[in-house]
C-alpha atoms as a PDB file:
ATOM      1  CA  UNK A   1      93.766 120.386  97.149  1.00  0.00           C
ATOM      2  CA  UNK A   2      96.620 122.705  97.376  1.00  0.00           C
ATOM      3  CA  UNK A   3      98.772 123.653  94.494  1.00  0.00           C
ATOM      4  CA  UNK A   4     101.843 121.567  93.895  1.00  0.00           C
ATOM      5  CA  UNK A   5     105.483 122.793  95.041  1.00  0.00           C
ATOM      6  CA  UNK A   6     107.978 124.545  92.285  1.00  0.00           C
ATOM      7  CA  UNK A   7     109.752 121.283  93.170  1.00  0.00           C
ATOM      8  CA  UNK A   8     106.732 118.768  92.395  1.00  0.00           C
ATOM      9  CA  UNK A   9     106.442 120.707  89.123  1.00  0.00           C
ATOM     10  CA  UNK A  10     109.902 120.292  88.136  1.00  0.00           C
ATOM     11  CA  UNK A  11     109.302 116.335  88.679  1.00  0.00           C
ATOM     12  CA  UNK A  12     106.832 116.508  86.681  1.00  0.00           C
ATOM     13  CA  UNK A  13     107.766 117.844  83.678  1.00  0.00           C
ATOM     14  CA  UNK A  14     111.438 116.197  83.961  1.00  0.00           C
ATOM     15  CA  UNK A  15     109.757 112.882  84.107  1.00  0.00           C
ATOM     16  CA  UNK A  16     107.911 113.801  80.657  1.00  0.00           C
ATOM     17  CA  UNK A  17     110.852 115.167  79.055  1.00  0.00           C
ATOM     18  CA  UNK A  18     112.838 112.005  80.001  1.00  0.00           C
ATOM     19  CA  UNK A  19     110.863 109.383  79.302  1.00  0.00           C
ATOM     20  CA  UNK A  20     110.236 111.259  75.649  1.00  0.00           C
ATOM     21  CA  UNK A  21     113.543 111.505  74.856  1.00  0.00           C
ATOM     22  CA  UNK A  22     114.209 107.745  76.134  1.00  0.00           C
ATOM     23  CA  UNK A  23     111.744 106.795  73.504  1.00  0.00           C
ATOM     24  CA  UNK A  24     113.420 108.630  70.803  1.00  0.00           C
ATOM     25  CA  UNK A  25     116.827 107.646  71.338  1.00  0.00           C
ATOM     26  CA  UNK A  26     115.612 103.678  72.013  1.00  0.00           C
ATOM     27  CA  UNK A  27     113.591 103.711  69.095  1.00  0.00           C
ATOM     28  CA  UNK A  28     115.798 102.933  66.100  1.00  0.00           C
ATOM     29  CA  UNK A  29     116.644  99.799  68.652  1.00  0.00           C
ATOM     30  CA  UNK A  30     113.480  97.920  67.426  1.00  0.00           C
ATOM     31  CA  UNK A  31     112.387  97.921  71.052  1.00  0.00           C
ATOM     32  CA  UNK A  32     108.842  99.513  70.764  1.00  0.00           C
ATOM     33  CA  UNK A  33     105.930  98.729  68.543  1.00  0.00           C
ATOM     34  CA  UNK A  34     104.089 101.235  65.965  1.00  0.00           C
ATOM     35  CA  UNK A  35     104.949 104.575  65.507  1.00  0.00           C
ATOM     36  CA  UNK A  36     105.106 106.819  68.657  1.00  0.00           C
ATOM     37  CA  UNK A  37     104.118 110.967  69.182  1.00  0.00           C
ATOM     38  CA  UNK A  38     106.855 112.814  71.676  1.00  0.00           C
ATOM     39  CA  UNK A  39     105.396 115.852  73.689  1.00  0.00           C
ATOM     40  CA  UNK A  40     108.613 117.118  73.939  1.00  0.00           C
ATOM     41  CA  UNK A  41     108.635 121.060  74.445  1.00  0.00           C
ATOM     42  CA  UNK A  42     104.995 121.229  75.591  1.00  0.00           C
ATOM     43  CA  UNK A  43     105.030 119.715  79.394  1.00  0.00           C
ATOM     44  CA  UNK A  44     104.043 122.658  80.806  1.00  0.00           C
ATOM     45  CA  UNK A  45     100.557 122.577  80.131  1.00  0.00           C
ATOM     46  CA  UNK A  46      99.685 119.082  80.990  1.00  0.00           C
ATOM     47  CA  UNK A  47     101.180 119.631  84.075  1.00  0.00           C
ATOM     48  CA  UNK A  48      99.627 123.131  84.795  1.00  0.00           C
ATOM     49  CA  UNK A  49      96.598 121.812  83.840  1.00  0.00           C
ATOM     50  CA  UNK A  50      96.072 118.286  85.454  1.00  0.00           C
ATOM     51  CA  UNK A  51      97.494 119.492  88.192  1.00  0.00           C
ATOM     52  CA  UNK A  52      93.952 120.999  89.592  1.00  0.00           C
ATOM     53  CA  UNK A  53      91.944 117.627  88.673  1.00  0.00           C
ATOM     54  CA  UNK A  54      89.519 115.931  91.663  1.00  0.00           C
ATOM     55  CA  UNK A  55      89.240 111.868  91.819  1.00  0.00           C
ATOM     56  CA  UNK A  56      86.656 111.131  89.129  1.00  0.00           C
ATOM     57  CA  UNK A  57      87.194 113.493  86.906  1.00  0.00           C
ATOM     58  CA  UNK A  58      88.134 112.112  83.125  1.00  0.00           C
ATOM     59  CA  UNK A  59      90.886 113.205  81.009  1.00  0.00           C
ATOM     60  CA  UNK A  60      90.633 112.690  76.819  1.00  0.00           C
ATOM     61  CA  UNK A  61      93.906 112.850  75.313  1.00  0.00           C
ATOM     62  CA  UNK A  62      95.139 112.098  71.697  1.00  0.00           C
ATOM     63  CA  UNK A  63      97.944 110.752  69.456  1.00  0.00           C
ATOM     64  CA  UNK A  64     100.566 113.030  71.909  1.00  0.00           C
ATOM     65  CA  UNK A  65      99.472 111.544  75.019  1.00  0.00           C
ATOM     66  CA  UNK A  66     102.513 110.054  76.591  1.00  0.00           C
ATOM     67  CA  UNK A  67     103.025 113.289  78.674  1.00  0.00           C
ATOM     68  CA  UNK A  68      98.862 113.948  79.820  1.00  0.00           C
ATOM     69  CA  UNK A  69      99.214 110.442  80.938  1.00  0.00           C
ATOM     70  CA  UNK A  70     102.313 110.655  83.274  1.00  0.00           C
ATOM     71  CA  UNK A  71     100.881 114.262  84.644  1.00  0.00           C
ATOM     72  CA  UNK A  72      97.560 112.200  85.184  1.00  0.00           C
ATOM     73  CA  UNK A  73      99.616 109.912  87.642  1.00  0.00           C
ATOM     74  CA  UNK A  74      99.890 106.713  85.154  1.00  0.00           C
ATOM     75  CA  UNK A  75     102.884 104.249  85.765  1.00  0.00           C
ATOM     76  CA  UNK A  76     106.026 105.143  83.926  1.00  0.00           C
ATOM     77  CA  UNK A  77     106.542 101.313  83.524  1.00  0.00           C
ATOM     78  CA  UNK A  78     103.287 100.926  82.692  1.00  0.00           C
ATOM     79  CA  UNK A  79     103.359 102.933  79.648  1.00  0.00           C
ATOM     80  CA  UNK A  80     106.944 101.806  78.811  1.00  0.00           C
ATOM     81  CA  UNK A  81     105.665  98.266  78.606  1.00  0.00           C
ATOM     82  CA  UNK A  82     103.032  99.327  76.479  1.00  0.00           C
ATOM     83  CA  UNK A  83     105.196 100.790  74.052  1.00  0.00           C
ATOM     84  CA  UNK A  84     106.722  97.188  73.918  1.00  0.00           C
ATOM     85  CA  UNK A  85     103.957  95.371  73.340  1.00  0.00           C
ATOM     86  CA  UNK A  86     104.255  93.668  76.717  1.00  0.00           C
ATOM     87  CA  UNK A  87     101.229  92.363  78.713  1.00  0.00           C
ATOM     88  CA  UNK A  88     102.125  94.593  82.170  1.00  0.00           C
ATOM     89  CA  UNK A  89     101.447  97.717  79.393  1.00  0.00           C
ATOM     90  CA  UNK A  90      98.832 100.298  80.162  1.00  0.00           C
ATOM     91  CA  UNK A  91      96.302  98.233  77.937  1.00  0.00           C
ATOM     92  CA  UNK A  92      97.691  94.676  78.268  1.00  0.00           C
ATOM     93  CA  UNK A  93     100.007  95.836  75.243  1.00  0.00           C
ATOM     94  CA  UNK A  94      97.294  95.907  72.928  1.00  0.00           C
ATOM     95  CA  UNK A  95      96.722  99.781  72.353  1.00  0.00           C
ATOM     96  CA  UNK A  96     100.630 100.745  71.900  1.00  0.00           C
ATOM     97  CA  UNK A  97     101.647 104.671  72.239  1.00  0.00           C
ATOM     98  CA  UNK A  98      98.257 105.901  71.035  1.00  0.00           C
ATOM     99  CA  UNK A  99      95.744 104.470  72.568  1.00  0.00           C
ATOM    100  CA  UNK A 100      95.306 103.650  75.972  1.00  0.00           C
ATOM    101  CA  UNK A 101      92.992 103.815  79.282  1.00  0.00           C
ATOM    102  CA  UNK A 102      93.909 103.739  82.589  1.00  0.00           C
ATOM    103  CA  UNK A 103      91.332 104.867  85.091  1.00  0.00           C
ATOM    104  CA  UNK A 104      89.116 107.993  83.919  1.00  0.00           C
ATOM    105  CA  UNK A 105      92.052 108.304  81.050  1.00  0.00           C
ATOM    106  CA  UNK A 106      91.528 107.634  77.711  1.00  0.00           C
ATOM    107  CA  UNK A 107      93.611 108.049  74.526  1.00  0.00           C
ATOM    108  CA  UNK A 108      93.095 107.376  70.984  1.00  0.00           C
ATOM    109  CA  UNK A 109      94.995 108.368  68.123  1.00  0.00           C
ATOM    110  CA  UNK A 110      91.816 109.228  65.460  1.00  0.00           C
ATOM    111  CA  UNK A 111      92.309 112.839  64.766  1.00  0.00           C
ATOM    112  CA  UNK A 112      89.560 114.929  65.988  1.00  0.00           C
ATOM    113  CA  UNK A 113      87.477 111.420  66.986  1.00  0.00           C
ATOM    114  CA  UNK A 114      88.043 112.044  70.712  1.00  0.00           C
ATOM    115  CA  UNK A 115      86.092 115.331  70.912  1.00  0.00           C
ATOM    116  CA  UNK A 116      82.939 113.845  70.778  1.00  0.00           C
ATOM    117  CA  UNK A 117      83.800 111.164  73.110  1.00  0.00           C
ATOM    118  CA  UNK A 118      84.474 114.241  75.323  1.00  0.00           C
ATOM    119  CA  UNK A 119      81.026 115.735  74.709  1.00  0.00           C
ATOM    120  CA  UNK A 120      79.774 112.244  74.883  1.00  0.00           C
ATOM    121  CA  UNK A 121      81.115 111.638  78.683  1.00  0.00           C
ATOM    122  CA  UNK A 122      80.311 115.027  79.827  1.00  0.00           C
ATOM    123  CA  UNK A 123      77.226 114.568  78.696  1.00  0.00           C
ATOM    124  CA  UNK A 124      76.441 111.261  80.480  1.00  0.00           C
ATOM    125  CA  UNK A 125      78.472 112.953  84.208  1.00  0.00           C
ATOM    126  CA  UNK A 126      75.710 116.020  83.285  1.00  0.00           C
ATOM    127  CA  UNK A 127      73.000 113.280  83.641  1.00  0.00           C
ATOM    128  CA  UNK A 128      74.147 111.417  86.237  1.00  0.00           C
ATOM    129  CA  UNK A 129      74.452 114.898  88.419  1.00  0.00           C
ATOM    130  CA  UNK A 130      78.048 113.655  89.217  1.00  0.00           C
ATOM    131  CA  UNK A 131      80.055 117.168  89.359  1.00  0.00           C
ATOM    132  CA  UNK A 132      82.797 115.491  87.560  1.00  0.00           C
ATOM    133  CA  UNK A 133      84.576 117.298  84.307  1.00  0.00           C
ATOM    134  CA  UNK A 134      86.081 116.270  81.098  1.00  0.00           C
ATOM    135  CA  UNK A 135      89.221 117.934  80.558  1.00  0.00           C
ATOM    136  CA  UNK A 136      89.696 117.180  75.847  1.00  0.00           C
ATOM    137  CA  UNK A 137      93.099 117.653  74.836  1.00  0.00           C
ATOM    138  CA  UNK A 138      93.558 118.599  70.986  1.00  0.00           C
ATOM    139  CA  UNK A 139      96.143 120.206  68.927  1.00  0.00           C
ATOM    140  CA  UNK A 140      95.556 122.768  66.146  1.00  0.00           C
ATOM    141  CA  UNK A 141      95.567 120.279  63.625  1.00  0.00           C
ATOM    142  CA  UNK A 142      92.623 118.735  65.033  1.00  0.00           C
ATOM    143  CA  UNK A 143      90.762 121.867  63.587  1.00  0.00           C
ATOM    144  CA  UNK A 144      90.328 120.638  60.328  1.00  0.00           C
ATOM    145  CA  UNK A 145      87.860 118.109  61.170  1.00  0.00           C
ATOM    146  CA  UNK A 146      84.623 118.471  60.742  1.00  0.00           C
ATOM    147  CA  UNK A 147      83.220 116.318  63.810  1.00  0.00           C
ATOM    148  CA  UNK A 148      84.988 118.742  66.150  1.00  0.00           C
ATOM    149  CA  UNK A 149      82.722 121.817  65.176  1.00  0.00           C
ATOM    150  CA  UNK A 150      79.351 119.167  65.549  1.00  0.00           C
ATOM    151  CA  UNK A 151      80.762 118.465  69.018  1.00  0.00           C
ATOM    152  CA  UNK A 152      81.393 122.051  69.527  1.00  0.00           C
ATOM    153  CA  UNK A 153      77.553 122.651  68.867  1.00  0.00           C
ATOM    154  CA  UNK A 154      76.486 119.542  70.838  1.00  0.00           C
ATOM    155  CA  UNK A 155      78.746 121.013  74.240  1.00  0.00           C
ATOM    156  CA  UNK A 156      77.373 124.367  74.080  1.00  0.00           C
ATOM    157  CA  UNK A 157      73.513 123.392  73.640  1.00  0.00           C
ATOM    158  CA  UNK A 158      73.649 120.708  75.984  1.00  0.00           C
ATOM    159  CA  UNK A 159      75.639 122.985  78.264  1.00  0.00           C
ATOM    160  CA  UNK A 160      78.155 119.808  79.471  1.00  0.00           C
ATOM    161  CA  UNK A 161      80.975 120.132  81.682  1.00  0.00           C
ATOM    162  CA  UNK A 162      83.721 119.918  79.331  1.00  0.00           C
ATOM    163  CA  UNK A 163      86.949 121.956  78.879  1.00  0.00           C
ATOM    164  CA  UNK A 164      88.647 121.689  75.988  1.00  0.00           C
ATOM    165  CA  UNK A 165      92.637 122.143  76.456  1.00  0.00           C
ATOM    166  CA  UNK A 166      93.813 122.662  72.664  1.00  0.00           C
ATOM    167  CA  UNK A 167      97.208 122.763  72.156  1.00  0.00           C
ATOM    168  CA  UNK A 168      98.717 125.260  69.311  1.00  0.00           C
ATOM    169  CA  UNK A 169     101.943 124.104  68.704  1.00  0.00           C
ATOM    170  CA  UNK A 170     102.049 125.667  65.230  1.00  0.00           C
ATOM    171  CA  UNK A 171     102.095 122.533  63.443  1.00  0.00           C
ATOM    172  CA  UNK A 172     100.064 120.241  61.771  1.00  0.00           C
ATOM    173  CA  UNK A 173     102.283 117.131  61.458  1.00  0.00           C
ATOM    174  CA  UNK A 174     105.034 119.626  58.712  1.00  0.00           C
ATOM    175  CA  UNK A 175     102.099 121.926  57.923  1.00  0.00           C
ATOM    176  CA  UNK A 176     102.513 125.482  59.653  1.00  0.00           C
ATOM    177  CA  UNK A 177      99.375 126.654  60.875  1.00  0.00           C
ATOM    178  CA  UNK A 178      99.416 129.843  58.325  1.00  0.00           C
ATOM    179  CA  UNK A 179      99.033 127.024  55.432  1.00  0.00           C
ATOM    180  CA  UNK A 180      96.745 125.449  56.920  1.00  0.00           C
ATOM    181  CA  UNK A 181      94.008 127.484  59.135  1.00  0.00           C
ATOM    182  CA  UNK A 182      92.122 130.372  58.399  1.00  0.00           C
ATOM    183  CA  UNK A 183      90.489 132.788  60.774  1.00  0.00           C
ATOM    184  CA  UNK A 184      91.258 132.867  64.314  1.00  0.00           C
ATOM    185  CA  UNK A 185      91.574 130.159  67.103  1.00  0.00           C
ATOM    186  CA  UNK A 186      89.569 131.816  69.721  1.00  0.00           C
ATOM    187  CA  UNK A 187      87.202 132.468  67.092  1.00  0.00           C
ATOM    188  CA  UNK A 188      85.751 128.750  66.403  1.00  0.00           C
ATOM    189  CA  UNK A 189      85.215 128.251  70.169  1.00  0.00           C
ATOM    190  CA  UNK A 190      83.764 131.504  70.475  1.00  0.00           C
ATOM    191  CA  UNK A 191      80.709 131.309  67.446  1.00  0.00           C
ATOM    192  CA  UNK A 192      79.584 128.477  69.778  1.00  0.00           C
ATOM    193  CA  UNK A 193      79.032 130.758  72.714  1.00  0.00           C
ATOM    194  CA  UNK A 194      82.197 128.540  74.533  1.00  0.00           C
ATOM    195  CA  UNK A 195      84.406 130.525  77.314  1.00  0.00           C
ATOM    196  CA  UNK A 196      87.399 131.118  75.682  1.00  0.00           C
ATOM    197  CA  UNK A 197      90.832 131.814  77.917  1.00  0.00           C
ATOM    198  CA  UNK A 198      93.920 131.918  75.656  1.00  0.00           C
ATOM    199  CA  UNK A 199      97.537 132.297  76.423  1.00  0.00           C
ATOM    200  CA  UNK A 200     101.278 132.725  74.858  1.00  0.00           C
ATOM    201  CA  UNK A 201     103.265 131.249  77.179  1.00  0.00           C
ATOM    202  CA  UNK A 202     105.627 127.708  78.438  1.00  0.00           C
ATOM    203  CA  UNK A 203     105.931 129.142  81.688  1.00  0.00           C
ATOM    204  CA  UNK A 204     103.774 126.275  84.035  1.00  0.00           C
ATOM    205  CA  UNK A 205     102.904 128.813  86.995  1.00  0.00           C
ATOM    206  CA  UNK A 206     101.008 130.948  84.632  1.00  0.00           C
ATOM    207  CA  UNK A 207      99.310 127.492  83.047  1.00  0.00           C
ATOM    208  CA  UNK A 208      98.939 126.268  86.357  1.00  0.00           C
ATOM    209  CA  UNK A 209      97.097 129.832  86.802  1.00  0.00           C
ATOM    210  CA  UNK A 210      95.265 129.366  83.649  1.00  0.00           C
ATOM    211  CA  UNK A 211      94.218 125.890  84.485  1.00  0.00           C
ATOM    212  CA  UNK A 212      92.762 126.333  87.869  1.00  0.00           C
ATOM    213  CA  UNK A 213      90.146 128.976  86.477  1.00  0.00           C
ATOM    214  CA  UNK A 214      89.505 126.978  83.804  1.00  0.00           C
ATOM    215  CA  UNK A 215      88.875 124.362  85.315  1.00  0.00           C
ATOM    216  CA  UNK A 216      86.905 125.889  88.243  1.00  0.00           C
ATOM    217  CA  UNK A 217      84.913 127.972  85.790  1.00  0.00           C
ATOM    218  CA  UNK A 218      83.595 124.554  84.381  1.00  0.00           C
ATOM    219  CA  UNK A 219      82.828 122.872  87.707  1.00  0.00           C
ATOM    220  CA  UNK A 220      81.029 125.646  89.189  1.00  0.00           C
ATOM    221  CA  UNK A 221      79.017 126.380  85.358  1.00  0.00           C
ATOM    222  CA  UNK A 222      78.230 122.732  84.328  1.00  0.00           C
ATOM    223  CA  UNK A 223      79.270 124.351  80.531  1.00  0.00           C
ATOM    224  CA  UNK A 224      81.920 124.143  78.235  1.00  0.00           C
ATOM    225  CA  UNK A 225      84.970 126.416  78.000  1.00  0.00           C
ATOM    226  CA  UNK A 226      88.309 126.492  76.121  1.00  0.00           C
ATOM    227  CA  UNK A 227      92.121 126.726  77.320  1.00  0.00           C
ATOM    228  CA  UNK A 228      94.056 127.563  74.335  1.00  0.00           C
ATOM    229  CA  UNK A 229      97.515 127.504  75.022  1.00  0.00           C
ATOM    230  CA  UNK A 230     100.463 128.225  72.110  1.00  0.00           C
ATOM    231  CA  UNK A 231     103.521 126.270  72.466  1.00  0.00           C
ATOM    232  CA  UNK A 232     105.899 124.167  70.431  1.00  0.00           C
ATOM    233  CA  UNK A 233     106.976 120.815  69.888  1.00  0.00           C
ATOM    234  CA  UNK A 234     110.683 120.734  70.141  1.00  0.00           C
ATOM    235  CA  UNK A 235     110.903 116.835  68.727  1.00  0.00           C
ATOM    236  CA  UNK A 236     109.689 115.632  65.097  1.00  0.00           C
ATOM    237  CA  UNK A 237     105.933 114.911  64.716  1.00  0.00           C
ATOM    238  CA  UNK A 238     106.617 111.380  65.013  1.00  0.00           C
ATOM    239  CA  UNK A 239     110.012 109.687  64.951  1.00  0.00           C
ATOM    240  CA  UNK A 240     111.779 111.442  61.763  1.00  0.00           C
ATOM    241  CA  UNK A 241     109.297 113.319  59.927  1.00  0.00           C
ATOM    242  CA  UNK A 242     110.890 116.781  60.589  1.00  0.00           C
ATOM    243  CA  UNK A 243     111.098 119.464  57.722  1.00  0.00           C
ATOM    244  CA  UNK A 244     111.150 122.567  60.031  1.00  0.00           C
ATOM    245  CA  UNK A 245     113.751 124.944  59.983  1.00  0.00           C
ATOM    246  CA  UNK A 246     116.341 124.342  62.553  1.00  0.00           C
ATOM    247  CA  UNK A 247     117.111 128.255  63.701  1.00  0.00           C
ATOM    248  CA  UNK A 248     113.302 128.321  64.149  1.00  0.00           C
ATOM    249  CA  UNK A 249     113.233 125.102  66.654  1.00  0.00           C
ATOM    250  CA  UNK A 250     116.614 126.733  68.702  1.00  0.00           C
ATOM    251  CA  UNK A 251     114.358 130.351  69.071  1.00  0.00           C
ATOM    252  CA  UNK A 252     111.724 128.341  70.416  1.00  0.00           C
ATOM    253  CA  UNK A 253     113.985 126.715  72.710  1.00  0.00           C
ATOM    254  CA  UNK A 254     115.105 129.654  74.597  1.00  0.00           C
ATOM    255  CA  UNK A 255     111.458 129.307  75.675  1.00  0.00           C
ATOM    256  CA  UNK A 256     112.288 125.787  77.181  1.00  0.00           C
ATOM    257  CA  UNK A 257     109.745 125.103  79.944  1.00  0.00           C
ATOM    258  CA  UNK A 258     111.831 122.915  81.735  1.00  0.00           C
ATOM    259  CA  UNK A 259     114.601 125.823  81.906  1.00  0.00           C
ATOM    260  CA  UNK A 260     111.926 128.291  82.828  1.00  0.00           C
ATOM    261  CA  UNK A 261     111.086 126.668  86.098  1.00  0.00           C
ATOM    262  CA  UNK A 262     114.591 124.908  87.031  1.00  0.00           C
ATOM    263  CA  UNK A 263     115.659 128.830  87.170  1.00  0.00           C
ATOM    264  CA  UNK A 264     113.638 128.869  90.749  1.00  0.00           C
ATOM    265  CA  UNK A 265     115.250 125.783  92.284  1.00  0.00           C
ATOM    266  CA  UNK A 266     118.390 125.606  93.896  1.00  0.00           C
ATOM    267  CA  UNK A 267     120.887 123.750  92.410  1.00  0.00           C
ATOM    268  CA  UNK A 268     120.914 120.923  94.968  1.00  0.00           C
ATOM    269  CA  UNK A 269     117.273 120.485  94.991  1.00  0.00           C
ATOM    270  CA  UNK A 270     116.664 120.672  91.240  1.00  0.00           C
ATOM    271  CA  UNK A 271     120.499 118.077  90.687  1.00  0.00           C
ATOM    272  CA  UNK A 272     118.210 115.551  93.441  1.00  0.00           C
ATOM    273  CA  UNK A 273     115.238 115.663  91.055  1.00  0.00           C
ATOM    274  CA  UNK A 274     116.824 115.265  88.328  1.00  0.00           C
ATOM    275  CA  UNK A 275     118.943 112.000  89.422  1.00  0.00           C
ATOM    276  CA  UNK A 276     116.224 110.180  90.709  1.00  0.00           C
ATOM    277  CA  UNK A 277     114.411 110.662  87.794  1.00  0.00           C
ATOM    278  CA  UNK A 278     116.791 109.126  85.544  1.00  0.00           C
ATOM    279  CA  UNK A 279     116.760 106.408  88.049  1.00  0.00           C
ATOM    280  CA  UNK A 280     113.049 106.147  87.527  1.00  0.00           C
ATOM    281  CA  UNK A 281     113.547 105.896  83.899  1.00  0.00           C
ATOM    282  CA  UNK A 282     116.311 103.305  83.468  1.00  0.00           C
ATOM    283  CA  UNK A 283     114.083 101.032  86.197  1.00  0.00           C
ATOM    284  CA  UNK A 284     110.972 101.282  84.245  1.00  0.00           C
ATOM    285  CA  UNK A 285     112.481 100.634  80.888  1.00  0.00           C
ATOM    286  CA  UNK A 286     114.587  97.788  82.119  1.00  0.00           C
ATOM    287  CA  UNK A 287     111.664  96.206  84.036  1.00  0.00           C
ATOM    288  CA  UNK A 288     109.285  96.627  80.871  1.00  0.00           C
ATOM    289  CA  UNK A 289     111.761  94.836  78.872  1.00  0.00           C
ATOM    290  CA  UNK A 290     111.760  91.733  81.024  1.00  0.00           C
ATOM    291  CA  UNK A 291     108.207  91.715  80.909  1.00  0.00           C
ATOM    292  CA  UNK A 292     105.998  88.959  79.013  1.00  0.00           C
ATOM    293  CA  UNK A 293     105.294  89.598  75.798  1.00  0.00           C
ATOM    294  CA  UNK A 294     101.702  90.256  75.328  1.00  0.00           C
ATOM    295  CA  UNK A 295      99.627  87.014  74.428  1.00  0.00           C
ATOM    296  CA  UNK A 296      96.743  87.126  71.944  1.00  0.00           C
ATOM    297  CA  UNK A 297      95.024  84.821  73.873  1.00  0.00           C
ATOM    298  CA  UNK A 298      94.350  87.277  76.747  1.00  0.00           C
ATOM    299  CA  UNK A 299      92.369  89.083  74.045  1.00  0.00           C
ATOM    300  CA  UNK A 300      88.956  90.232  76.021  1.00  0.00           C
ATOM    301  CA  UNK A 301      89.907  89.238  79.333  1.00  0.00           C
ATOM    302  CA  UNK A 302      89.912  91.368  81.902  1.00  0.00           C
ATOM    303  CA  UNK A 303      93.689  93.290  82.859  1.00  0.00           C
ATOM    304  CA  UNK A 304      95.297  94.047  86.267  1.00  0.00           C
ATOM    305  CA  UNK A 305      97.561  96.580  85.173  1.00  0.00           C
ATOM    306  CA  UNK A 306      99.560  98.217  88.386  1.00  0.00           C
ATOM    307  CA  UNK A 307      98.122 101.447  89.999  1.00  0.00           C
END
């Protein structure tokens, strides 16, 4: 599989920053269920990343998982209607914005519970001689937990095919990560023996980069490594909870990744991508807010959710 086009990036991360901001601004409406986790600012590296996956392969993502699940190819509807609680959601409208499955994709909004699930699966595709990987998204905050560093152990003894993608977007919900984490990053993954690659930038070529050795470097291994990319969330942790100073969130948007990579389109190409998009967006929402409510009923019964 070849590398996607500057173009097929662009869509990409434009459909993740729209849909985001959708949510946002339709929240206060009373339209969605729960609470809800933007990704706002960091599309780059699920796009860079998933972009290199093979059918099969599984993909662990957390309480920020709108945007892994869109670059994973999930409906837009899909996950619109899940946000609203409606029964053509990702999980039957059951699981809301943190925690859903579709395919090999599987979120869950436990801090720090979905690395062993990681380990767990790798594990079972080591056994079964598969060749597939687990690709474990986590954010800095995640470090704090003690089952992380057990699953740490558990990867690198049992040498599984696991790469864990942790994002550093500075923050722990309001808690900067110089209150909150001693030592160094590379550091923990390192003290297991773990392949570490690390990198300072929102530019998605250079993730895309990144994430093809990564990745490759696990396939052709069978053992764990570690893609630890810094970035920053440009939206509040959740919906409001936003104590950050505002100068610091307009430096880190001269570092948008969006405005990065429009900068190699042409105008006409990138104005296309960007209207059909919003096209994309207004169907989905509209359509998901039509749908059937979810029924409590349908509890344990099997879902046919659209491909």
């Amino acid at each position: 599989m070849g590398p996607p086009t500057n173009g097929e990036l662009y869509r990409q991360m434009q459909r993740i920053r729209r849909f985001e901001e959708t949510v946002l601004d339709r929240f206060p409406l009373g339209e969605f269920y729960g609470t809800t986790h933007t990704y706002i600012g960091q599309e780059a590296d699920a796009v860079g990343v998933l972009s290199w996956l093979e059918v099969g392969d599984i993909v662990v993502s957390n309480h920020r998982c709108h945007g892994h699940f869109l670059a994973y190819g999930g409906s837009m509807h899909a996950l619109a209607a899940e946000l609203m609680g409606r029964s053509t959601g990702v999980s039957g409208g059951r699981g809301g914005s943190q925690h859903i499955q579709w395919r090999d994709f599987y979120a869950n909004g436990i801090l720090g519970g979905t690395i062993p699930l990681a380990v767990g699966m790798a594990f079972a595709e080591k056994q079964a001689g598969s060749g597939r990987v687990v690709i474990a998204f986590m954010g800095d905050g995640t470090l704090g937990e003690g089952v992380v560093y057990e699953s740490l152990n558990l990867a690198a003894l049992w040498e599984v095919p696991v790469l864990f993608v942790l994002e550093n977007n500075l923050y722990a919900q309001s808690t900067s990560i110089q209150h909150n984490l001693a030592g160094s990053i590379e550091g923990r993954f390192a003290a297991f023996g773990i392949q570490v690659r690390a990198a300072q930038t929102t530019d998605v070529l250079q993730i895309l980069d990144l994430g093809q050795e990564s990745i490759a470097a696990v396939r052709m291994s069978a053992k764990p490594a570690a893609l630890i990319l810094e970035t920053y969330r440009f939206s509040p942790h959740s919906k409001g909870d936003d104590v950050r100073d505002p100068h610091e969130i307009a430096r880190y948007r001269e570092q948008d990744p969006l405005d990065i990579h429009a900068a190699r389109l042409k105008a006409g190409e990138r104005a296309q991508i960007e209207t059909e998009v919003e096209r994309e967006i207004q169907a989905a929402f509209e359509q998901a807010g039509q749908d059937p409510p979810a029924q409590p009923a349908s509890l344990g019964t099997p879902m046919d959710i659209e491909s």
